[in-house]
N, C-alpha and C. Protein backbone atom coordinates (compact mmCIF):
# COMPACT_ATOMS: atom_id res chain seq x y z
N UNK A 1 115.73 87.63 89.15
CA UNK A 1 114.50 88.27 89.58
C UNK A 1 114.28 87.98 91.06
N UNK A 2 113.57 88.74 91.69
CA UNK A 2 113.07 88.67 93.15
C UNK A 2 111.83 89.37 93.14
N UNK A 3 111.31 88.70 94.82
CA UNK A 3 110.25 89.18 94.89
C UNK A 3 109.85 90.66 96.25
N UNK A 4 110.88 90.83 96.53
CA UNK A 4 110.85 91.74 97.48
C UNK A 4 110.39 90.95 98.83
N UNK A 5 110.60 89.86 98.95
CA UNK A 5 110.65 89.65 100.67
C UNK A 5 111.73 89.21 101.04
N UNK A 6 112.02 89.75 102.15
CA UNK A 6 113.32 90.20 102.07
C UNK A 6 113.56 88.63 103.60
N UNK A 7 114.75 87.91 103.21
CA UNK A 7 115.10 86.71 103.67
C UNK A 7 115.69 86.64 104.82
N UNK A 8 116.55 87.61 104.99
CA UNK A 8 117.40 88.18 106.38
C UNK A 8 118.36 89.49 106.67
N UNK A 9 118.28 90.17 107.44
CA UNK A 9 118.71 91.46 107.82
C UNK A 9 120.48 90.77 107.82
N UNK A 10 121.16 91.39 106.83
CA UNK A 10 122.86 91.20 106.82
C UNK A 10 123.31 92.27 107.45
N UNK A 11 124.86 92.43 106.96
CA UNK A 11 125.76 93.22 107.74
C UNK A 11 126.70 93.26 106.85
N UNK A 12 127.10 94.60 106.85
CA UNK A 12 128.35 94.88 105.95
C UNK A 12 129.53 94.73 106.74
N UNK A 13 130.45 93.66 105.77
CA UNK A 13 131.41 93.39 106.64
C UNK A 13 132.39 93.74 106.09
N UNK A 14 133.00 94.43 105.25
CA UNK A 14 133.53 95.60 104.42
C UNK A 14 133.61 96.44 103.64
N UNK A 15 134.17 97.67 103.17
CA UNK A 15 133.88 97.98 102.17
C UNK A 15 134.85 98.37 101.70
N UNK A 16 135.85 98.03 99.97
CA UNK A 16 136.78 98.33 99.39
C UNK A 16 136.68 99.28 98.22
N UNK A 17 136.71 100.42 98.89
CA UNK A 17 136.88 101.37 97.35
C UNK A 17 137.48 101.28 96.24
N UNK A 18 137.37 101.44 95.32
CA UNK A 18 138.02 101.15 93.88
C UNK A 18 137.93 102.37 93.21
N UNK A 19 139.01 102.43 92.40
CA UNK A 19 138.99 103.89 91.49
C UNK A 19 137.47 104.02 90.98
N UNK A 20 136.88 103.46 90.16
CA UNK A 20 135.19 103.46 89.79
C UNK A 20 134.13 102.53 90.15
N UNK A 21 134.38 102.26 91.50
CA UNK A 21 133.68 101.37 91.98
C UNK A 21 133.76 101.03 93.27
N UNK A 22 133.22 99.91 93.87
CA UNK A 22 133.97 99.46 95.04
C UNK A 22 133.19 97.94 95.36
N UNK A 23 133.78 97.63 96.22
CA UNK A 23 133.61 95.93 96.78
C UNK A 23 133.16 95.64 98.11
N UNK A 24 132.32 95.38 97.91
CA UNK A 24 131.24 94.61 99.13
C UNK A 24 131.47 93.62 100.07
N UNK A 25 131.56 93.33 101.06
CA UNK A 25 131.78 92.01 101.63
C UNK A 25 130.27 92.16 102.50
N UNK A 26 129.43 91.26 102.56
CA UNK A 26 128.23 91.44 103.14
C UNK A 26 128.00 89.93 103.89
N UNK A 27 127.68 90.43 105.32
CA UNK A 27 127.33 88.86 106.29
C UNK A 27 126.05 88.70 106.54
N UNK A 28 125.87 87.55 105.88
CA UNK A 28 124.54 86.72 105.73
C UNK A 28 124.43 85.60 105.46
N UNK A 29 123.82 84.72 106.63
CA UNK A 29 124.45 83.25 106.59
C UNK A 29 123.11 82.73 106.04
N UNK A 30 122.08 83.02 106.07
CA UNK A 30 120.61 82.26 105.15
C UNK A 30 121.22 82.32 103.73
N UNK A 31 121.53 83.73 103.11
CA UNK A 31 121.57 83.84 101.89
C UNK A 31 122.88 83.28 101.41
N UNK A 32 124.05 82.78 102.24
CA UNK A 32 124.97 82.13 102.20
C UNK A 32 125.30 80.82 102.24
N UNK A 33 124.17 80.05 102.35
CA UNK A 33 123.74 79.08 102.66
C UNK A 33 124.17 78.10 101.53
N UNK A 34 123.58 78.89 100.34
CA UNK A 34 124.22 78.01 98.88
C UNK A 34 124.48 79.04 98.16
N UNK A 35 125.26 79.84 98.34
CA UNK A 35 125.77 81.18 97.50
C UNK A 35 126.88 80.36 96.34
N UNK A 36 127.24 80.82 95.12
CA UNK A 36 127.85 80.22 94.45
C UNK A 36 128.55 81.49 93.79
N UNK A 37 129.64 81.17 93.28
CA UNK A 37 130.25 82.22 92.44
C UNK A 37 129.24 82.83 90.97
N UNK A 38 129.15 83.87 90.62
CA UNK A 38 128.32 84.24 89.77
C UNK A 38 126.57 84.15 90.08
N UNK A 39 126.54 83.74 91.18
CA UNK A 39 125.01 83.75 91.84
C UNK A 39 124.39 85.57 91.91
N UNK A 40 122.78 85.48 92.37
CA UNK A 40 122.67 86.71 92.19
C UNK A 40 121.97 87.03 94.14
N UNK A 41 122.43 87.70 94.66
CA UNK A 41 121.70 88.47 95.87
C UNK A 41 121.52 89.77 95.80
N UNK A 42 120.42 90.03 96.37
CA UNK A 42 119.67 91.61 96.12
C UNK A 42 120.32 91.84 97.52
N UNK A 43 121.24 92.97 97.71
CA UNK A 43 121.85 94.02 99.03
C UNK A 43 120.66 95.21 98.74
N UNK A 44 119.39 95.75 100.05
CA UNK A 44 118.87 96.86 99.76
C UNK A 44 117.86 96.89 98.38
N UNK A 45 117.71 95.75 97.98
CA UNK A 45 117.05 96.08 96.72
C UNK A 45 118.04 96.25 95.30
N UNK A 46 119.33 95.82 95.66
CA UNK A 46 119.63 96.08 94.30
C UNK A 46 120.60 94.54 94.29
N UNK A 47 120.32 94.60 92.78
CA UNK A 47 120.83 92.98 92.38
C UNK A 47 122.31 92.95 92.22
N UNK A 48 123.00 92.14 93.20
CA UNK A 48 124.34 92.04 92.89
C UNK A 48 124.86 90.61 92.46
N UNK A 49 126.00 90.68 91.89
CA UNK A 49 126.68 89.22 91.56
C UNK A 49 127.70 89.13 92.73
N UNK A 50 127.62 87.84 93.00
CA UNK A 50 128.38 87.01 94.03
C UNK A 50 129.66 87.00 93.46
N UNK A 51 130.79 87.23 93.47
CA UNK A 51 132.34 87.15 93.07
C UNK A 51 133.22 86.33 94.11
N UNK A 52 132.51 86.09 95.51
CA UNK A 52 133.56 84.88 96.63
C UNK A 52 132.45 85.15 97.78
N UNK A 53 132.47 83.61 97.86
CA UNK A 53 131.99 83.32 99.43
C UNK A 53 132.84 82.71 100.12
N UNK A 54 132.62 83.21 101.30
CA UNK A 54 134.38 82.96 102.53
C UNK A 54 133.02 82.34 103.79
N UNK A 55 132.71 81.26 103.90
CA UNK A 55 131.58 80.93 105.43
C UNK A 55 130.54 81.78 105.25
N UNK A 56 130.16 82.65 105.63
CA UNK A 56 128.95 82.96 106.13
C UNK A 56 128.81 85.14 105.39
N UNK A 57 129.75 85.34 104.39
CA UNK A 57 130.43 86.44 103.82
C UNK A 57 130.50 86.24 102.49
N UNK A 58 129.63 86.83 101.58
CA UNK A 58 129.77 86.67 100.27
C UNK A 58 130.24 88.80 99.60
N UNK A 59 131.07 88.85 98.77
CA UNK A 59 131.71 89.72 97.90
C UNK A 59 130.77 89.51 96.85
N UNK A 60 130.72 90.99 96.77
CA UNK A 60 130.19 91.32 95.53
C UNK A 60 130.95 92.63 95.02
N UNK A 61 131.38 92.83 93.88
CA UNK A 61 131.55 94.60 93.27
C UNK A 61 130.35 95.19 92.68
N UNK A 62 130.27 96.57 93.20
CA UNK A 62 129.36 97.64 92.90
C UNK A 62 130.15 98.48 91.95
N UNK A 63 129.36 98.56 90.64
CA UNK A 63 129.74 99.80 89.34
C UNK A 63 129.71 101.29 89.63
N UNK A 64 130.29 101.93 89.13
CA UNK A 64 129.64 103.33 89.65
C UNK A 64 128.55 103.58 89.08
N UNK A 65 127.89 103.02 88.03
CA UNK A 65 126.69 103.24 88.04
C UNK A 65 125.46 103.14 88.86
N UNK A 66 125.59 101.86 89.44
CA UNK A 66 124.84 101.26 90.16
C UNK A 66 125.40 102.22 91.94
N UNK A 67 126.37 102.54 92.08
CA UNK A 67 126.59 103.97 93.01
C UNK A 67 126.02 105.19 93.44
N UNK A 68 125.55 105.44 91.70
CA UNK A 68 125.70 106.79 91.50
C UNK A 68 123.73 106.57 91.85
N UNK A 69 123.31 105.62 91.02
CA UNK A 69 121.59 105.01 91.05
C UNK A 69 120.98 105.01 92.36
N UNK A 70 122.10 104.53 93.25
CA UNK A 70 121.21 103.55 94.44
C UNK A 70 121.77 104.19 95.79
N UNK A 71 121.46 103.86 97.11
CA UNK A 71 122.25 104.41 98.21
C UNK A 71 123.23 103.49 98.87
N UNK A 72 124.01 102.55 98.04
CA UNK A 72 125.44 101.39 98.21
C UNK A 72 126.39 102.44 98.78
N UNK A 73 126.38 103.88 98.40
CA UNK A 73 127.80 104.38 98.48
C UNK A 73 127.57 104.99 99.88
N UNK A 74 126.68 104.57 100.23
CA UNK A 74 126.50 105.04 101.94
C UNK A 74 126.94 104.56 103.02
N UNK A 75 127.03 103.20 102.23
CA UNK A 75 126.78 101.83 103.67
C UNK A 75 128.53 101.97 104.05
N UNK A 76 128.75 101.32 105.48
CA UNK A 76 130.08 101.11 106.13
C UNK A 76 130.21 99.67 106.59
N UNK A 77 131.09 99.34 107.67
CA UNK A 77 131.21 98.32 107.49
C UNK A 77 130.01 98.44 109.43
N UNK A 78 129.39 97.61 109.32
CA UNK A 78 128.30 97.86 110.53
C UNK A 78 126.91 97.97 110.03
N UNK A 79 126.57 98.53 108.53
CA UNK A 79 125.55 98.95 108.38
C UNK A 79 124.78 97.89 107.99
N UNK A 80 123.49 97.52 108.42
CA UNK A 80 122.51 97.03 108.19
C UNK A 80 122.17 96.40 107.20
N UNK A 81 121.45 95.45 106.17
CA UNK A 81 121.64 95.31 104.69
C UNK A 81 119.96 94.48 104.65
N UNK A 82 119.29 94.75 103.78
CA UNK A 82 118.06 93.62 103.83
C UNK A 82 118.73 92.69 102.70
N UNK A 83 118.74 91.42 102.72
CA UNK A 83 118.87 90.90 101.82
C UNK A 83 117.67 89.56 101.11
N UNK A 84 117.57 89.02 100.07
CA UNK A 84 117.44 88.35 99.15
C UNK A 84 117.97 87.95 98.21
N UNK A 85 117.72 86.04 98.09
CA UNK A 85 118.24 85.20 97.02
C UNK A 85 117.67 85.55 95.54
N UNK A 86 118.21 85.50 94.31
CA UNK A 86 117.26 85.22 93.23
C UNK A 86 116.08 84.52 93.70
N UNK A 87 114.97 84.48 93.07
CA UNK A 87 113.54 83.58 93.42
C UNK A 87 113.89 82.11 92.34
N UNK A 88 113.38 81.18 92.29
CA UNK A 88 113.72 79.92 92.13
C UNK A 88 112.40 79.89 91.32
N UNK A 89 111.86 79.21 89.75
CA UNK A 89 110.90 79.39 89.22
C UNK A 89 109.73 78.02 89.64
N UNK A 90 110.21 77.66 90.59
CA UNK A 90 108.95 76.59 91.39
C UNK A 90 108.65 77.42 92.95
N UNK A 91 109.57 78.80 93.12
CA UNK A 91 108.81 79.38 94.31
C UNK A 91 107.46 79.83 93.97
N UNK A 92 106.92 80.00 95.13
CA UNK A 92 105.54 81.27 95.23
C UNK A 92 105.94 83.05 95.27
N UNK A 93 105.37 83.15 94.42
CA UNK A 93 105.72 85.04 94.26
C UNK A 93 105.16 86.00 95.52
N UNK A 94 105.86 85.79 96.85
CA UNK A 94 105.13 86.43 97.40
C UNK A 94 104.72 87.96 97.65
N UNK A 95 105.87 88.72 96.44
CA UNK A 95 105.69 90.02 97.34
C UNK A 95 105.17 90.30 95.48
N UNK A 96 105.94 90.77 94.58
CA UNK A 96 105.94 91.41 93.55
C UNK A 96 106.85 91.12 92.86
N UNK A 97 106.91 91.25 91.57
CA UNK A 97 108.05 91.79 90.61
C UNK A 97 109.15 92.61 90.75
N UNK A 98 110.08 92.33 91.61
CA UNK A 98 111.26 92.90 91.76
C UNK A 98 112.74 92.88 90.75
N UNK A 99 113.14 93.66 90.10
CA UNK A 99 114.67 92.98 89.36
C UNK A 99 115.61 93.48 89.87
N UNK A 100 115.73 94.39 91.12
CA UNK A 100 116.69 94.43 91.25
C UNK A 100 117.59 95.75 90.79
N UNK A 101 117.02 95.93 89.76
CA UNK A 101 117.41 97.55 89.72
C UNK A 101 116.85 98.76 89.82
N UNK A 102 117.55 99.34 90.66
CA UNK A 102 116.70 100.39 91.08
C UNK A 102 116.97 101.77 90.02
N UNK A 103 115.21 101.95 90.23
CA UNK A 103 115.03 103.26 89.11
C UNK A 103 115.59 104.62 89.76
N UNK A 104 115.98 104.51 91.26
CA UNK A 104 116.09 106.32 91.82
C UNK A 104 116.08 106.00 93.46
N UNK A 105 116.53 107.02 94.37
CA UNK A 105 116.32 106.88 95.86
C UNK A 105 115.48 108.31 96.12
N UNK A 106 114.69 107.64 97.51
CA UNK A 106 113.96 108.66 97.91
C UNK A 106 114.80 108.79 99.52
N UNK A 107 113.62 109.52 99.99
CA UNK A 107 114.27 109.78 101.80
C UNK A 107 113.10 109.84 102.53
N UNK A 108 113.05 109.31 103.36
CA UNK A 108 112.21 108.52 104.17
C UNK A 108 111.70 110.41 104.99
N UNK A 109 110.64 111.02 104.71
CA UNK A 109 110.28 111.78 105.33
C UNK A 109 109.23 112.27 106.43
N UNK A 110 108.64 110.80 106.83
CA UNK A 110 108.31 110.95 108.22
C UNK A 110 107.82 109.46 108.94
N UNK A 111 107.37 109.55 110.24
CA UNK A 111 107.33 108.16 110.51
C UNK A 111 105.67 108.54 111.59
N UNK A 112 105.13 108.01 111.10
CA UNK A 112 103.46 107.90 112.13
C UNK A 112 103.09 106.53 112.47
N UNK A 113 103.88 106.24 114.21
CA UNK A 113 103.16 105.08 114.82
C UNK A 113 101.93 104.78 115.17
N UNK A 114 101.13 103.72 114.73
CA UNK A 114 99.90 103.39 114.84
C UNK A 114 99.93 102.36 116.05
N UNK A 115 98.86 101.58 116.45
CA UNK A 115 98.35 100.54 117.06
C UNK A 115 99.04 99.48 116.91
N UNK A 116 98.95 99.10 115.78
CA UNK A 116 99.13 97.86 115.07
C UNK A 116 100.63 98.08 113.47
N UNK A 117 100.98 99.15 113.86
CA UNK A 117 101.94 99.52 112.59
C UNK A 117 102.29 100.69 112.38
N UNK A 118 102.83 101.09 111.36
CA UNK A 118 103.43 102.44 111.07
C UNK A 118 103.38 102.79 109.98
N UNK A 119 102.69 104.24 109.66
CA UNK A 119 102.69 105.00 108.46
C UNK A 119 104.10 105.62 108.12
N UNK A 120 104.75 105.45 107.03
CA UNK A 120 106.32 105.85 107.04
C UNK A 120 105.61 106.75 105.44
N UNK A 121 106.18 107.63 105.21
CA UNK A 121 105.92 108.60 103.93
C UNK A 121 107.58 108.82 103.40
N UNK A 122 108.03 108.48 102.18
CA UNK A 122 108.91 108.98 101.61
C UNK A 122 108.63 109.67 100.21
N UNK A 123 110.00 110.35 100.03
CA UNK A 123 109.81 111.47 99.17
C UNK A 123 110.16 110.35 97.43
N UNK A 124 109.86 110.98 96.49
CA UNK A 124 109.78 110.38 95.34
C UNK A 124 109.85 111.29 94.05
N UNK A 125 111.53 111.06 93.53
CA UNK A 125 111.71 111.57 92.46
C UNK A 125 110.48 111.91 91.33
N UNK A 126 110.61 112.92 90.90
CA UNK A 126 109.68 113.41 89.89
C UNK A 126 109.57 112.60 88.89
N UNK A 127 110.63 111.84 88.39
CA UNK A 127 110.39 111.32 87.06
C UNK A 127 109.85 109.74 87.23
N UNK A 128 109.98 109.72 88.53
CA UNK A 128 109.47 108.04 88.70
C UNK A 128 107.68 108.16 89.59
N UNK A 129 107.26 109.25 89.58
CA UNK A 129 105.99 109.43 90.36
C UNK A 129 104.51 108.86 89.16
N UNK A 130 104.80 108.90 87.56
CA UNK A 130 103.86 108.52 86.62
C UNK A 130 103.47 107.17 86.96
N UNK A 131 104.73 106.49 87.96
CA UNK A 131 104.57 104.91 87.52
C UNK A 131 104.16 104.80 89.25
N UNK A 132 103.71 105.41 89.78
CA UNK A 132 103.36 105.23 91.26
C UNK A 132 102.29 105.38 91.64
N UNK A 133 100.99 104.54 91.88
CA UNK A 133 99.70 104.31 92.56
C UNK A 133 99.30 103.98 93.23
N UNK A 134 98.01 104.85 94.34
CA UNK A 134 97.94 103.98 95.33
C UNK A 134 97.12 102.91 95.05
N UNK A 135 97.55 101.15 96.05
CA UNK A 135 97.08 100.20 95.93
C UNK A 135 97.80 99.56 94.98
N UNK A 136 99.61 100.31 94.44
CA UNK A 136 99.83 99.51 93.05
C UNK A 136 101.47 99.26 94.40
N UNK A 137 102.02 98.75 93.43
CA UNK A 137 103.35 98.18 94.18
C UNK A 137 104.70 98.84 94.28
N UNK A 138 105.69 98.88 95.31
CA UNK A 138 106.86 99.21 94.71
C UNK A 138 107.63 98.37 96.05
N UNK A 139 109.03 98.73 95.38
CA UNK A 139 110.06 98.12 95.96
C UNK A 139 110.76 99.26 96.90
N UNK A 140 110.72 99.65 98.37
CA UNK A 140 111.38 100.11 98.38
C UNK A 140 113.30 99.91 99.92
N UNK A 141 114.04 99.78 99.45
CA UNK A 141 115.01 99.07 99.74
C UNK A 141 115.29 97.79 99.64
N UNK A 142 114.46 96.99 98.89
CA UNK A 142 114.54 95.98 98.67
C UNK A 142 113.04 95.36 98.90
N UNK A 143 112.23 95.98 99.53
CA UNK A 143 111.05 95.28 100.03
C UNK A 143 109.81 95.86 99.33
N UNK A 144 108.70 94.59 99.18
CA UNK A 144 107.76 94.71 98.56
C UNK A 144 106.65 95.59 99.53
N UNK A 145 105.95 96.31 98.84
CA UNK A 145 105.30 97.16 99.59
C UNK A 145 104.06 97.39 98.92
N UNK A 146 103.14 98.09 99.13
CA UNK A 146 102.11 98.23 98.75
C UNK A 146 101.68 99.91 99.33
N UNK A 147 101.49 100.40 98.34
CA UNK A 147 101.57 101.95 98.30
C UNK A 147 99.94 102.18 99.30
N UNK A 148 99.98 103.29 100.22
CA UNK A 148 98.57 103.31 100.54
C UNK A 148 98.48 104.96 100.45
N UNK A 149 99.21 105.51 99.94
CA UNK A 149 98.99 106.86 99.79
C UNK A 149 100.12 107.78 98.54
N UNK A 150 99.64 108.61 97.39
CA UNK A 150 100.46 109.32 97.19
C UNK A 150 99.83 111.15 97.46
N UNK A 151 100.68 111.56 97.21
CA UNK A 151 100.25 113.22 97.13
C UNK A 151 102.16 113.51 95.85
N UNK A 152 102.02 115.38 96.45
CA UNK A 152 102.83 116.00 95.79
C UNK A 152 104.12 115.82 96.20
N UNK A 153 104.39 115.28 97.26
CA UNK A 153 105.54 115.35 98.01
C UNK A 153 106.34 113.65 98.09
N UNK A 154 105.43 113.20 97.58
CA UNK A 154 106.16 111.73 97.94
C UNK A 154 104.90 110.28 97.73
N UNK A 155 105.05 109.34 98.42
CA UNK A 155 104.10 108.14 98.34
C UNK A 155 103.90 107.84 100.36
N UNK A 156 103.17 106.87 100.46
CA UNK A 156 103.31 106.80 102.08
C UNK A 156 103.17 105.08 102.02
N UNK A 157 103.49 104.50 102.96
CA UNK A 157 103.28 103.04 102.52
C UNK A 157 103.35 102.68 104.31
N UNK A 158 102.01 101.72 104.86
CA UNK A 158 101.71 101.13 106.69
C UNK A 158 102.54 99.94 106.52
N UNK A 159 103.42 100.08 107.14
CA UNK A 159 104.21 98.72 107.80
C UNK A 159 103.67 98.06 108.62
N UNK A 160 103.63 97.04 108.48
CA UNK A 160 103.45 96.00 109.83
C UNK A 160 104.94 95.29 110.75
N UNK A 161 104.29 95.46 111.82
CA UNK A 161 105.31 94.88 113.19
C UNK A 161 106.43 93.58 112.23
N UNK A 162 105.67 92.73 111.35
CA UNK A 162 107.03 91.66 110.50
C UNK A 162 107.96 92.75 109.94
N UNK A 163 107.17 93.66 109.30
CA UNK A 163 108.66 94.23 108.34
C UNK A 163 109.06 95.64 109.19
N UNK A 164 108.77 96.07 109.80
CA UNK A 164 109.88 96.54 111.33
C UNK A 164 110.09 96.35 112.08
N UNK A 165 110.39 94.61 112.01
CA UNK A 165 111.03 93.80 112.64
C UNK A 165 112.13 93.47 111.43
N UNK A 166 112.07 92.57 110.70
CA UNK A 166 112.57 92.17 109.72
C UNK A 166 113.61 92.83 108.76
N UNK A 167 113.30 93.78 109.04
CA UNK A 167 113.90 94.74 107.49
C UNK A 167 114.63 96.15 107.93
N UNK A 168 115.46 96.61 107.44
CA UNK A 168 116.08 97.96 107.58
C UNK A 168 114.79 99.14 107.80
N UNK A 169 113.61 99.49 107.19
CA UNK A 169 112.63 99.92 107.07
C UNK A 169 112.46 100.30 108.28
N UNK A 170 112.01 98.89 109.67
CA UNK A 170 112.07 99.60 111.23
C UNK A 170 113.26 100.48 111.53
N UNK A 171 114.55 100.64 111.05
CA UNK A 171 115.23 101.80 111.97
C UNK A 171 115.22 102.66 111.16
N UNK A 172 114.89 103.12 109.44
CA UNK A 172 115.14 103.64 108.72
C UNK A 172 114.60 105.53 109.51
N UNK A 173 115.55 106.34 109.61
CA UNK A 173 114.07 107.58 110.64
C UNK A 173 113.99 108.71 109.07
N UNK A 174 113.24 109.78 109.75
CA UNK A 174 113.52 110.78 108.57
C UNK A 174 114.65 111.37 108.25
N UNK A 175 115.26 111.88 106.96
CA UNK A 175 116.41 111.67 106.42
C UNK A 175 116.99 111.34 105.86
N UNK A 176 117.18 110.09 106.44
CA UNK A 176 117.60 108.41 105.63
C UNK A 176 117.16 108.11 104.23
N UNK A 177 118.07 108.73 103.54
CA UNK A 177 117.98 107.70 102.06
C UNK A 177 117.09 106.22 101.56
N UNK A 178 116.85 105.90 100.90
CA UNK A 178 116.45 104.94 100.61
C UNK A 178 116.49 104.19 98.95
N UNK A 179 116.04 103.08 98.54
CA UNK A 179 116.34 102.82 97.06
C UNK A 179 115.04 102.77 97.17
N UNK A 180 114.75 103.06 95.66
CA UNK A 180 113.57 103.14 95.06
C UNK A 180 113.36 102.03 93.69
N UNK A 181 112.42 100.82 92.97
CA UNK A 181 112.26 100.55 92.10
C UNK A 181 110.39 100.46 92.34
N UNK A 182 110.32 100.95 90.88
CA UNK A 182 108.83 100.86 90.77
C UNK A 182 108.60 99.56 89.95
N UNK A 183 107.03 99.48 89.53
CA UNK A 183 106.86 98.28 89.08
C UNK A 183 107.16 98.09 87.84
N UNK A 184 108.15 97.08 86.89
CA UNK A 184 108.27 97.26 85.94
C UNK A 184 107.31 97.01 84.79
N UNK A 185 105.74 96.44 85.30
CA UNK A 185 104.98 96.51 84.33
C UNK A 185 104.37 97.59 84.00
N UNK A 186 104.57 98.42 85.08
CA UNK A 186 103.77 99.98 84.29
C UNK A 186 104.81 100.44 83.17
N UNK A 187 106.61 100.49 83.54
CA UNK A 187 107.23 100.96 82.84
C UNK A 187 106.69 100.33 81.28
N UNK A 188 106.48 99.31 81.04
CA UNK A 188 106.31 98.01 79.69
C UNK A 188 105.10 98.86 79.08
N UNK A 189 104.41 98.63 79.93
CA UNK A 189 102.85 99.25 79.46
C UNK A 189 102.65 100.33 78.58
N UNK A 190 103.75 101.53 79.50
CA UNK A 190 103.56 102.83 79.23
C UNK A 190 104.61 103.23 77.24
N UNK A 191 105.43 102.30 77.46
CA UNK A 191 105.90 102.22 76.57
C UNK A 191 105.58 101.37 74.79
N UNK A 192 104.70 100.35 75.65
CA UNK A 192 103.77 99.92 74.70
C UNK A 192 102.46 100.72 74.08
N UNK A 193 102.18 101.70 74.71
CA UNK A 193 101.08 102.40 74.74
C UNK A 193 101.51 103.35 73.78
N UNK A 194 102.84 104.02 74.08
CA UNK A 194 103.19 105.02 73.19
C UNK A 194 103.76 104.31 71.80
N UNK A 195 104.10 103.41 72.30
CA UNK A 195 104.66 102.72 70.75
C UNK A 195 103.88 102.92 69.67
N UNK A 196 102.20 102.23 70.01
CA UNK A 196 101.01 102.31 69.33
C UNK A 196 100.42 103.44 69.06
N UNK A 197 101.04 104.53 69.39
CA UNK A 197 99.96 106.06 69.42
C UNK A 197 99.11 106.30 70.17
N UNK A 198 99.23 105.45 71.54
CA UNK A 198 97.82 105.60 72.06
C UNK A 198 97.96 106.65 73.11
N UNK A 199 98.99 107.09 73.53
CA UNK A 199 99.65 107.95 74.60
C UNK A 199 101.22 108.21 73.98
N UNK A 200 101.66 109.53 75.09
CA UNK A 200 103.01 110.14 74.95
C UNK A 200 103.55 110.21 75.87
N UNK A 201 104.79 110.02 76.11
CA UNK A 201 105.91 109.78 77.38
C UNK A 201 105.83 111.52 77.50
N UNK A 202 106.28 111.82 78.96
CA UNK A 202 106.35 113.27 78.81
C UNK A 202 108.01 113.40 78.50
């Protein structure tokens, strides 16, 4: 589990295609710090297993599922990475409920500089918009966020100067892909709700 604050901006330091898959080499020396074989780091918001740490370079393999889900099959070797450790159950939760898997990607469809921050609006799959409110939470590339707007077209969420500084998010422009996980207690909820008769999934 994680919490969506994201620990340090990595770097892809390869990438090995595989017939249904491919292999990660990602540079990040915080999150490398005590990386262990079978450990877990979130690349972008999505939870990977550690398979070799070489110094300051931990490997991971990506499924094609997790490919086909998320925007991994984009990155090169140069590209940017937000990363995060698993959370430790004596940390403080600072951002949200993150696991790591992402429900869908959106694309970052516009960017409005403010004073003090930036209104960024991305677009948001249809089937993941039930579980999206404003003032409620999501993850998006890995980072905890706090929704301050939806409409028909997407969600909008004000950055502050830390997390476009900090995070892929500052260079992300319109276009740009992104991973998407919503909160998984609405998913629980909504499903508990229908379990009982009290509501219907559409």
């Amino acid at each position: 589990m994680f919490t969506g604050i994201v620990e340090e901006l990595g770097e892809i330091a390869a990438v090995e295609p595989l017939a249904d898959s491919a292999r990660l080499s990602v540079r990040g020396e915080v999150v490398t710090s005590d990386a262990v074989h079978g450990g877990s780091i979130a690349v972008n918001g999505v939870c990977l297993t550690v398979v070799d740490v070489e110094g300051d370079v931990f490997t991971a393999d990506v499924m094609k599922e997790t490919l086909d889900r998320s925007c991994l099959g984009v990155l090169v070797p140069g590209s940017r990475v937000n990363l995060e450790r698993a959370v430790r159950a004596d940390q403080r939760l600072g951002g949200h409920i993150v696991q790591g898997h992402v429900d869908g990607t959106g694309v970052v469809l516009s960017r409005e500089p403010a004073e003090h921050w930036e209104i960024v609006r991305i677009s948001l799959p249809a089937v993941l918009d039930r579980y999206v409110v404003e003032k409620g939470s999501i993850a998006v590339d890995g980072v905890s966020l706090t929704v301050s707007g939806v409409d028909s077209g997407g969600f909008a969420v004000s950055l502050i100067p830390t997390t476009l500084d900090l995070t892929t998010l500052g260079r992300k422009q319109p276009g740009d892909p992104v991973n998407l996980e919503v909160d998984v207690i609405a998913k629980y909820v909504e499903k508990l709700i229908g379990a009982h008769g009290l509501g219907t999934r559409p």
